[in-house]
C-alpha atoms as a PDB file:
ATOM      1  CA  UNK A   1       0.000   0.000   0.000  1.00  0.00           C
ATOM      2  CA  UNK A   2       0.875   3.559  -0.680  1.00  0.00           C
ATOM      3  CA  UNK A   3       0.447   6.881  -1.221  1.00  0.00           C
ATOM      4  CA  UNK A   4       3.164   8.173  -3.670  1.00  0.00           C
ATOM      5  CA  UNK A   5       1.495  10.667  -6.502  1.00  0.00           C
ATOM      6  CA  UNK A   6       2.907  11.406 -10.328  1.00  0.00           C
ATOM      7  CA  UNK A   7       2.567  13.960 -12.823  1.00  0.00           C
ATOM      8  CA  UNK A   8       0.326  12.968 -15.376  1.00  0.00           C
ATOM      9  CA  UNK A   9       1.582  14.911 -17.964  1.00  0.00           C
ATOM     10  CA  UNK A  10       4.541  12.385 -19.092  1.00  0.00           C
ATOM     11  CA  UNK A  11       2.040   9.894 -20.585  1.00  0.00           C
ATOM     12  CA  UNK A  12       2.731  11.323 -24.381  1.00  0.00           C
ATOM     13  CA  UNK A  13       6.319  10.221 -25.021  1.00  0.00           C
ATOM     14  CA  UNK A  14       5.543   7.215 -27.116  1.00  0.00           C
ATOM     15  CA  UNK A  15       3.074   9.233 -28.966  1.00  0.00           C
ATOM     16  CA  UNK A  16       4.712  11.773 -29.973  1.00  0.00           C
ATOM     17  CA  UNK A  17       5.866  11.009 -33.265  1.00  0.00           C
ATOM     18  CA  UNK A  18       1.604   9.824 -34.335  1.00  0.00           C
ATOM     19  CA  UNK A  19       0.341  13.678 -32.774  1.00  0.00           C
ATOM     20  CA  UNK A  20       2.981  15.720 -34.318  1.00  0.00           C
ATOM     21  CA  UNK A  21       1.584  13.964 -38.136  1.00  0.00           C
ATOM     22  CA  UNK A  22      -1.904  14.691 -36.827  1.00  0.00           C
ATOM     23  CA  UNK A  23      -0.968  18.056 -36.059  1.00  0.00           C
ATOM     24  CA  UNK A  24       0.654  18.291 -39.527  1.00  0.00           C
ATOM     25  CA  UNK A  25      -2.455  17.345 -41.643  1.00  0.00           C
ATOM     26  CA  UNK A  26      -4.656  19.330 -39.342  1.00  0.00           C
ATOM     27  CA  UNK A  27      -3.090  23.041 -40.324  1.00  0.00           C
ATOM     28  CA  UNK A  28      -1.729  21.567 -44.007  1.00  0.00           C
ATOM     29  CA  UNK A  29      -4.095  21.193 -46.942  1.00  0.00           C
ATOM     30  CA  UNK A  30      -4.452  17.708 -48.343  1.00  0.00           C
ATOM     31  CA  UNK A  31      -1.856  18.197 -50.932  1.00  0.00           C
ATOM     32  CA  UNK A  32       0.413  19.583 -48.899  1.00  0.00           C
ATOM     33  CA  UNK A  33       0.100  17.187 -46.311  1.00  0.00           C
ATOM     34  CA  UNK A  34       0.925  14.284 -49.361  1.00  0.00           C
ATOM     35  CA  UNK A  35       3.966  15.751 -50.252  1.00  0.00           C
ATOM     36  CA  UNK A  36       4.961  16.352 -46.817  1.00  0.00           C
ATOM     37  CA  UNK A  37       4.472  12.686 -46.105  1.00  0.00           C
ATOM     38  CA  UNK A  38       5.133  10.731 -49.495  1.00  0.00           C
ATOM     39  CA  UNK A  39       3.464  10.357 -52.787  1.00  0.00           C
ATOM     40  CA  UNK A  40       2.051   6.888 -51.555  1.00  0.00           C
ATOM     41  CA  UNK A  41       0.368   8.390 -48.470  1.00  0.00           C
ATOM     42  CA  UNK A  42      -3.693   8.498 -48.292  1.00  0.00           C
ATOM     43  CA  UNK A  43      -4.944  12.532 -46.776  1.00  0.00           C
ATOM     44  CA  UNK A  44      -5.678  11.927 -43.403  1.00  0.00           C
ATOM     45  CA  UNK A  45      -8.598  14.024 -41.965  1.00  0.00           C
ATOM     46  CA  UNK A  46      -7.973  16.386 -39.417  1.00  0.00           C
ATOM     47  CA  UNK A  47      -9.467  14.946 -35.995  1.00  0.00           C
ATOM     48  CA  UNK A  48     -12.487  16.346 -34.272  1.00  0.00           C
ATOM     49  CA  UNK A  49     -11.080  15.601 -30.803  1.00  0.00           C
ATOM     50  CA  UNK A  50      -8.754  13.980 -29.040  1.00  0.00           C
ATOM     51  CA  UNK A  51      -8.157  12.174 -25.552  1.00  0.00           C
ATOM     52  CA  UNK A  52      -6.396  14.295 -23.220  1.00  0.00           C
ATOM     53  CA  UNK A  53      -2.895  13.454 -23.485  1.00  0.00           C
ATOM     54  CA  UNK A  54      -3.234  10.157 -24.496  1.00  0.00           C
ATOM     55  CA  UNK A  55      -2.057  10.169 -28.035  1.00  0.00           C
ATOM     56  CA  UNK A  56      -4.187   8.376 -29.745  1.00  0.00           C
ATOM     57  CA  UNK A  57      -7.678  10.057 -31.480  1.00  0.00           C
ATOM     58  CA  UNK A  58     -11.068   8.992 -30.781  1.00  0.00           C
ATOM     59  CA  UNK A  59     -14.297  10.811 -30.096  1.00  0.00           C
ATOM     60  CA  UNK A  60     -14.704  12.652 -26.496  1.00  0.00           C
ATOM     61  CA  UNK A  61     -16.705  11.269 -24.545  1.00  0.00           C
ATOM     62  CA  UNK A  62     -18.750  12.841 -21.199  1.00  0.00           C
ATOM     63  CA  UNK A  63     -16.956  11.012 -19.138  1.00  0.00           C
ATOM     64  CA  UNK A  64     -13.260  11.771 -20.087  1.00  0.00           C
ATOM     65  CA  UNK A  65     -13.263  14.976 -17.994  1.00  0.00           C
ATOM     66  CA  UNK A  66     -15.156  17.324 -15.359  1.00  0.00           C
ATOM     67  CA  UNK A  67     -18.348  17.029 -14.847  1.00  0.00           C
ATOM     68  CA  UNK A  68     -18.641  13.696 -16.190  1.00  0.00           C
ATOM     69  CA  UNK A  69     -21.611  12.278 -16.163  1.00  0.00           C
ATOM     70  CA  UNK A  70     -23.730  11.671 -12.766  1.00  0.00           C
ATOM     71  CA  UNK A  71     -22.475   8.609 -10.572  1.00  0.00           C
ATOM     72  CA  UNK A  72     -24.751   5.599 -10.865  1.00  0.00           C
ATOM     73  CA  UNK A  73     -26.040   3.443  -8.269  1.00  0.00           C
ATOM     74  CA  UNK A  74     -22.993   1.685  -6.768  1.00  0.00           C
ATOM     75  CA  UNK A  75     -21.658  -0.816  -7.816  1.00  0.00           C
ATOM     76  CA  UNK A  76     -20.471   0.844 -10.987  1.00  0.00           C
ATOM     77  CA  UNK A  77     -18.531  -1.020 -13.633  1.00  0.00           C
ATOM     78  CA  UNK A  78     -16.458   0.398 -16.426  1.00  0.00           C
ATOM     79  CA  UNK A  79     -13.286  -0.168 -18.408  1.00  0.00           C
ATOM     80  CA  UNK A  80     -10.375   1.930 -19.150  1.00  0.00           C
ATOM     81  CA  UNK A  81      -7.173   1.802 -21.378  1.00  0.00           C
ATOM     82  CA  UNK A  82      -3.933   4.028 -21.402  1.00  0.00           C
ATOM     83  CA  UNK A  83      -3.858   4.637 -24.381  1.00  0.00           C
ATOM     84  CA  UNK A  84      -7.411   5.176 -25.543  1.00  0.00           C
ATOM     85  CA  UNK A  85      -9.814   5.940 -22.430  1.00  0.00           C
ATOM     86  CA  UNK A  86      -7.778   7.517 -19.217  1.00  0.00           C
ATOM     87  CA  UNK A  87     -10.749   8.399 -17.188  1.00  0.00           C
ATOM     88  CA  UNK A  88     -14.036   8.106 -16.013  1.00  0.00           C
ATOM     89  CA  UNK A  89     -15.146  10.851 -14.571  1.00  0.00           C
ATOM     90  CA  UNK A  90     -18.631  10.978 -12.053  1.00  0.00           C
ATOM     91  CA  UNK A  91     -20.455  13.810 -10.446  1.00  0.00           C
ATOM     92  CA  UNK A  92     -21.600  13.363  -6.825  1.00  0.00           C
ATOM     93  CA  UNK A  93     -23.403  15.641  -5.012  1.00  0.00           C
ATOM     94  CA  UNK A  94     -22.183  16.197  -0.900  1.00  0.00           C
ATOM     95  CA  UNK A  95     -23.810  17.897   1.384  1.00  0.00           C
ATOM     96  CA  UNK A  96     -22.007  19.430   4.510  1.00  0.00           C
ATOM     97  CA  UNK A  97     -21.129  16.497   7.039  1.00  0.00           C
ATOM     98  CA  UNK A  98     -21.780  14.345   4.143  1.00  0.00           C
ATOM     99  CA  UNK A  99     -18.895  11.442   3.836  1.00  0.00           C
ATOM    100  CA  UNK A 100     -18.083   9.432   1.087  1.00  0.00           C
ATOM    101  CA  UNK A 101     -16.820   6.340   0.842  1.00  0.00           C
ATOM    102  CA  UNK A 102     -15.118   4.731  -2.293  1.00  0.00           C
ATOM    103  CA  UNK A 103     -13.458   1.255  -2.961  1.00  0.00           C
ATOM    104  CA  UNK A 104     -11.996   0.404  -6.172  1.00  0.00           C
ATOM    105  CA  UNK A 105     -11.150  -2.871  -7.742  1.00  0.00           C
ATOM    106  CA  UNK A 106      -9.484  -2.774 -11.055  1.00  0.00           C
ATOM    107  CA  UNK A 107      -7.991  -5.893 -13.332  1.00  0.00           C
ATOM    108  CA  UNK A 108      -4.630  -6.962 -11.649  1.00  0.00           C
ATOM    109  CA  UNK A 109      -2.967  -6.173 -15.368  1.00  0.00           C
ATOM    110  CA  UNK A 110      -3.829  -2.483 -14.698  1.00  0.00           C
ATOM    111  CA  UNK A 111      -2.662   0.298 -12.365  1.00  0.00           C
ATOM    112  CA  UNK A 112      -5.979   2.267 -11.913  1.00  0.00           C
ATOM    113  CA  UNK A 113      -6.649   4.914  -9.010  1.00  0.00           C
ATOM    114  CA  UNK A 114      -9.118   7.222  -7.761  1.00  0.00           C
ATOM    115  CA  UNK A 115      -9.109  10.834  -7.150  1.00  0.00           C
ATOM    116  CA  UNK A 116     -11.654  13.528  -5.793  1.00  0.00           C
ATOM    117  CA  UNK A 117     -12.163  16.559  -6.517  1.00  0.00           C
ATOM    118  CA  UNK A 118     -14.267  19.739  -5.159  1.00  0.00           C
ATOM    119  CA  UNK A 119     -16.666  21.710  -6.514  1.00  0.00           C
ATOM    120  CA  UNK A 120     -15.015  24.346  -8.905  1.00  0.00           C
ATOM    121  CA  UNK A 121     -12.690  21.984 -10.566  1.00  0.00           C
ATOM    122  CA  UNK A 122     -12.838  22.352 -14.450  1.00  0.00           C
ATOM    123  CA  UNK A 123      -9.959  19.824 -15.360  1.00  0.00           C
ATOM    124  CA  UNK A 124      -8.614  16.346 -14.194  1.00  0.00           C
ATOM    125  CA  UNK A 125      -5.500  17.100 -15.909  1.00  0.00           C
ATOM    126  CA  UNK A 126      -4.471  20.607 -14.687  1.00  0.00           C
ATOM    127  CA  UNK A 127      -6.254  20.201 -11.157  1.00  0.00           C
ATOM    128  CA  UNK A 128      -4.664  16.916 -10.489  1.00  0.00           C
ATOM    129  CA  UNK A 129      -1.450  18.461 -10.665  1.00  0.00           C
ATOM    130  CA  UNK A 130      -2.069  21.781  -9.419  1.00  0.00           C
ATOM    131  CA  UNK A 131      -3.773  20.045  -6.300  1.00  0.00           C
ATOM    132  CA  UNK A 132      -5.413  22.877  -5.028  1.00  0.00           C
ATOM    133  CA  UNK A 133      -8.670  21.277  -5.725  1.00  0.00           C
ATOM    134  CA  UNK A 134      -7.706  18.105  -5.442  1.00  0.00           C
ATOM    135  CA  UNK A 135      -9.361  16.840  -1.937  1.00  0.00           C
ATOM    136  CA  UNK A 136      -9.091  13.164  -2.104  1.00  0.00           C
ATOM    137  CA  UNK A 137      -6.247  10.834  -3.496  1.00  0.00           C
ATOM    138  CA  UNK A 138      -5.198   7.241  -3.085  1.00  0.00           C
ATOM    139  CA  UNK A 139      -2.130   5.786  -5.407  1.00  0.00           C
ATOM    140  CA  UNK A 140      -1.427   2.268  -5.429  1.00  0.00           C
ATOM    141  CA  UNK A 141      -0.845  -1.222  -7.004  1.00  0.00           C
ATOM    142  CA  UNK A 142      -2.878  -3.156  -4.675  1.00  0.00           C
ATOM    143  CA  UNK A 143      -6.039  -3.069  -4.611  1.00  0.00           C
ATOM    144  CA  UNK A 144      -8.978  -2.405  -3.478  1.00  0.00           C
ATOM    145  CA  UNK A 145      -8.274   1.500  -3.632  1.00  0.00           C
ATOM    146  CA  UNK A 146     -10.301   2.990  -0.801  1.00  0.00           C
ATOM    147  CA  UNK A 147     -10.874   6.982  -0.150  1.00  0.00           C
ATOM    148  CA  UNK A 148     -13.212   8.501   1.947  1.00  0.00           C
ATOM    149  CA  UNK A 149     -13.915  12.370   2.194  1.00  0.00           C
ATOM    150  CA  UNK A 150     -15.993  14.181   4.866  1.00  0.00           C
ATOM    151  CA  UNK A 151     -17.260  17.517   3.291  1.00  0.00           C
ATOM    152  CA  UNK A 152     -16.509  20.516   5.249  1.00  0.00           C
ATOM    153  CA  UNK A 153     -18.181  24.278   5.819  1.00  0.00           C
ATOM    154  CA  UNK A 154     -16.295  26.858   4.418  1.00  0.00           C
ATOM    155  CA  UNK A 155     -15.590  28.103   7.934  1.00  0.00           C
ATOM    156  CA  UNK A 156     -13.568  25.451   8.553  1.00  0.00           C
ATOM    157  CA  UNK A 157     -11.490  25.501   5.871  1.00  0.00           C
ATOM    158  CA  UNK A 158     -13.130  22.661   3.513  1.00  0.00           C
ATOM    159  CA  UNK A 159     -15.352  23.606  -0.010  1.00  0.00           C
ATOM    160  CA  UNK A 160     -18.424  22.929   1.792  1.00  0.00           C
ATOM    161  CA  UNK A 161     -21.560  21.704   0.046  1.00  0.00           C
ATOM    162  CA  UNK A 162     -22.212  21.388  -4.008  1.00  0.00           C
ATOM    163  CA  UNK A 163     -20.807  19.011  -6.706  1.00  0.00           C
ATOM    164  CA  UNK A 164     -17.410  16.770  -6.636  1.00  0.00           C
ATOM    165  CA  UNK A 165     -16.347  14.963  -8.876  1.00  0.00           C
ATOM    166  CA  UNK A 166     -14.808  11.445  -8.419  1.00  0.00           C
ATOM    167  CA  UNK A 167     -11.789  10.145 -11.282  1.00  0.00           C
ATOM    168  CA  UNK A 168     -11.351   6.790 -11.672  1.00  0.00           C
ATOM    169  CA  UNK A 169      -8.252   6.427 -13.995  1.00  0.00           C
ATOM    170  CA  UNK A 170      -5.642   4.302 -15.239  1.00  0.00           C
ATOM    171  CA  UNK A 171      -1.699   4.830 -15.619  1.00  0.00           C
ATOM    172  CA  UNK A 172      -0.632   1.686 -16.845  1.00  0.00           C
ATOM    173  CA  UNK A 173      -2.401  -1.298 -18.556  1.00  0.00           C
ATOM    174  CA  UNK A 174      -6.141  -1.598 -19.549  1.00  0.00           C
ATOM    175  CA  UNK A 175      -8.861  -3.813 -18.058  1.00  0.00           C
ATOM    176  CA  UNK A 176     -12.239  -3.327 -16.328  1.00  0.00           C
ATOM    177  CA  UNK A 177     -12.903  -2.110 -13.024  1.00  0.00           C
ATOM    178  CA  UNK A 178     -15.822  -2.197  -9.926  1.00  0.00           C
ATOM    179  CA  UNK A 179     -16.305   0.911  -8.418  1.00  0.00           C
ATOM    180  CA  UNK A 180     -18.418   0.493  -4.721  1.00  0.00           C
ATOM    181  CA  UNK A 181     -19.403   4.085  -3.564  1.00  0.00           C
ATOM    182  CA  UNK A 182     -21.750   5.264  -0.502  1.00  0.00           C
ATOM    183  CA  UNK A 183     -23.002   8.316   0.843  1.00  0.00           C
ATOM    184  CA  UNK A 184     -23.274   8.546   4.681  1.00  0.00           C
ATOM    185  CA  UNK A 185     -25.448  11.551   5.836  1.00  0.00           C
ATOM    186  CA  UNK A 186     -23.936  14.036   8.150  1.00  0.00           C
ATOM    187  CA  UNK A 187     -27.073  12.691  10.527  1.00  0.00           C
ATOM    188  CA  UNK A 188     -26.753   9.265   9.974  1.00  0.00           C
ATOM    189  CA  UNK A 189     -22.698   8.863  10.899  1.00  0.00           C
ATOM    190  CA  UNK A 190     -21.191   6.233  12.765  1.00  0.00           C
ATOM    191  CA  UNK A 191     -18.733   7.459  15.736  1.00  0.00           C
ATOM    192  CA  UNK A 192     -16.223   6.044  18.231  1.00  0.00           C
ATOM    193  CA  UNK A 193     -17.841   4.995  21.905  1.00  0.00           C
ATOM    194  CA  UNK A 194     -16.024   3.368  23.671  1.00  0.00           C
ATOM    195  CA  UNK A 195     -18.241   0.788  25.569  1.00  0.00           C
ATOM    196  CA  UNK A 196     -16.618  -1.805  28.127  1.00  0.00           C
ATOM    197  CA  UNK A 197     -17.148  -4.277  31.268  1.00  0.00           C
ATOM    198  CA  UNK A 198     -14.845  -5.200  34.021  1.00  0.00           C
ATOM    199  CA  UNK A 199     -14.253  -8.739  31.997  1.00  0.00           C
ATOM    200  CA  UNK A 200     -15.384 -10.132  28.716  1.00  0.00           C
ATOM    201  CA  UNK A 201     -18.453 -11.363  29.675  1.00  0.00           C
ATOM    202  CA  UNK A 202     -19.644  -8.294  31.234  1.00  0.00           C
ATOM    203  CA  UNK A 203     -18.266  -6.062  28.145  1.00  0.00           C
ATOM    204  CA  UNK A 204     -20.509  -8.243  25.882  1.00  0.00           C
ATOM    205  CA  UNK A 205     -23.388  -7.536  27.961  1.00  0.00           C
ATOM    206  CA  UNK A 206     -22.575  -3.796  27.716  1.00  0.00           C
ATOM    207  CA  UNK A 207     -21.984  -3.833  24.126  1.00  0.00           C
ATOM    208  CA  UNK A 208     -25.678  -5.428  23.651  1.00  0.00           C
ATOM    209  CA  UNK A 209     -26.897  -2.858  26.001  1.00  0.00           C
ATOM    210  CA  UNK A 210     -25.556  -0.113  23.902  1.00  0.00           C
ATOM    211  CA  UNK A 211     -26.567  -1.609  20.682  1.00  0.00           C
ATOM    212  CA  UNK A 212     -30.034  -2.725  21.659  1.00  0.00           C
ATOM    213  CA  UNK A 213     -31.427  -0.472  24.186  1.00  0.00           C
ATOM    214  CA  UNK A 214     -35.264  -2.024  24.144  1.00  0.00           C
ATOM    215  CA  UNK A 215     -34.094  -5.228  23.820  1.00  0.00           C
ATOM    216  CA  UNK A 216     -34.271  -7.484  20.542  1.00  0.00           C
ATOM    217  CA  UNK A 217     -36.525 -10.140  19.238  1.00  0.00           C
ATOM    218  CA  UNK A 218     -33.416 -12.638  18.828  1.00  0.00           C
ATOM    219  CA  UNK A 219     -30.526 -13.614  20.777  1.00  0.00           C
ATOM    220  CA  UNK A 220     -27.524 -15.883  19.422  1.00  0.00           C
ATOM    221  CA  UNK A 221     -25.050 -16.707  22.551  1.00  0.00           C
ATOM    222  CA  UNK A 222     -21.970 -18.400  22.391  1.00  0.00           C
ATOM    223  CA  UNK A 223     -19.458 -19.150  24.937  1.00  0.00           C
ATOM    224  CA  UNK A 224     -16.885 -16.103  25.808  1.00  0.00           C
ATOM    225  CA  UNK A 225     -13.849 -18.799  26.711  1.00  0.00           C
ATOM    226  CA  UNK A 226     -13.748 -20.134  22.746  1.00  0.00           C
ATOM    227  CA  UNK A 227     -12.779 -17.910  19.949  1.00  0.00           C
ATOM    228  CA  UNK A 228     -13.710 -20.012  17.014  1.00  0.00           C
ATOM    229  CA  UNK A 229     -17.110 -19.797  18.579  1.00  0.00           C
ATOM    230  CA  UNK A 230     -17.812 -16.529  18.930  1.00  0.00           C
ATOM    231  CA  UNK A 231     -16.591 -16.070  15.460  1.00  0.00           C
ATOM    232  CA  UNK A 232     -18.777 -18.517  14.047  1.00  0.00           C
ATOM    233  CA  UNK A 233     -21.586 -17.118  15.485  1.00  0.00           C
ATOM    234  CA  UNK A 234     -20.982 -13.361  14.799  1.00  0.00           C
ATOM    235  CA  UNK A 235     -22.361 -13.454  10.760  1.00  0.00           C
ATOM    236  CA  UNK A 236     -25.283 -15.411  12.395  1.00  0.00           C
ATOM    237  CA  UNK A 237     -25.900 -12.748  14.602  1.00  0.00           C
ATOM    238  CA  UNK A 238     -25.462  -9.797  11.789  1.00  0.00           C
ATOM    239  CA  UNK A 239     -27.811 -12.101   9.597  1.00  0.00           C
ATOM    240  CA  UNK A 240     -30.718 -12.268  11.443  1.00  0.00           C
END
């Protein structure tokens, strides 16, 4: 696991030599353009757009950059390539004291990350590596990728409420990827308590006190002096 960062810009090396010809019949007529590059060569049209600084020409799509397109209902699942589709870009809406939470799981034969960014952010390119809107960022080769962001006022120094926008993207490979993303309301948050007994019987007894103040229809016991037990029985428990 870690959390070293890169520029993004130094993806275009390979492709140099294909966008400079591009860039040649683009702002040469057809003619010119032959002669520049053989009397065997066919006129190549100029291109319409192109995939930021990947090197290779396709249509745009909504995705490829800020806004994106709006997040759908987790889990999502998508595909990217680096050299032909670099990001996916989603737009997800926070609220102040809103937290999200995002895990990523990509194809082992790809390097793919995450990155958030706040509301005002026009580019994944030029904020990622200015980073002054950049609020969320997790870079590694293992995965699942997780990053969580709690949306803060203003006042206290965060972008508060409005739009963010969540990158998935690759630097290396091409595969598909799952995407698990949730929402926790600022009035629906889990926090620390620290709940305990004066031995592990009577700290499980305060830990079902705290958890199920009027009681509950079901009970699922297991002895406190076998591990294997109590682990057994724990999904059990969470099930019904």
């Amino acid at each position: 696991m870690g959390t070293a960062r890169r520029d993004r810009t130094g993806r275009r090396a390979l492709a140099l030599g294909a966008v400079l010809a591009l860039c040649l019949a683009t702002v040469l007529s057809p003619a010119t353009t032959l002669a520049a590059m053989g009397s065997s060569a066919e006129p190549v049209a100029a291109p319409t757009s192109r995939v930021r600084d990947a090197g290779l020409i396709r249509p745009a799509a909504a995705d490829d950059n800020i806004p994106g397109v709006p997040i759908p209902v987790s889990p999502v699942a998508g595909s990217l390539d680096d050299m032909a589709d670099l990001d996916d870009v989603y737009e997800i809406y926070l609220d102040v004291g809103d937290r999200l939470q995002v895990y990523l799981w990509g194809d082992p034969g790809a390097v793919m990350d995450v990155t958030l960014f706040a509301p005002g952010a026009t580019s994944v390119l030029s904020d990622y590596n200015d980073r002054t809107l950049m609020v969320g960022d997790y870079y590694t080769s293992v995965y699942p990728d997780p990053l969580g962001y709690t949306a803060v006022p203003f006042s206290e120094g965060g972008w508060g409420a409005g739009s963010y926008y969540l990158d998935v993207w690759v630097s290396s490979g091409s595969g598909t990827y799952d995407l698990f993303w949730e929402v926790i309301p600022a009035n629906n948050q889990l926090y620390d308590v620290e709940v305990a007994g004066q031995d592990r019987v009577l700290t499980s007894v305060a830990v079902s006190q705290e958890a199920f103040p009027y009681g509950a229809d079901t009970v699922i016991v297991s002895t406190g002096y076998n591990g294997p037990d109590a682990l057994g029985a724990a999904p059990l428990a969470r099930a019904v």
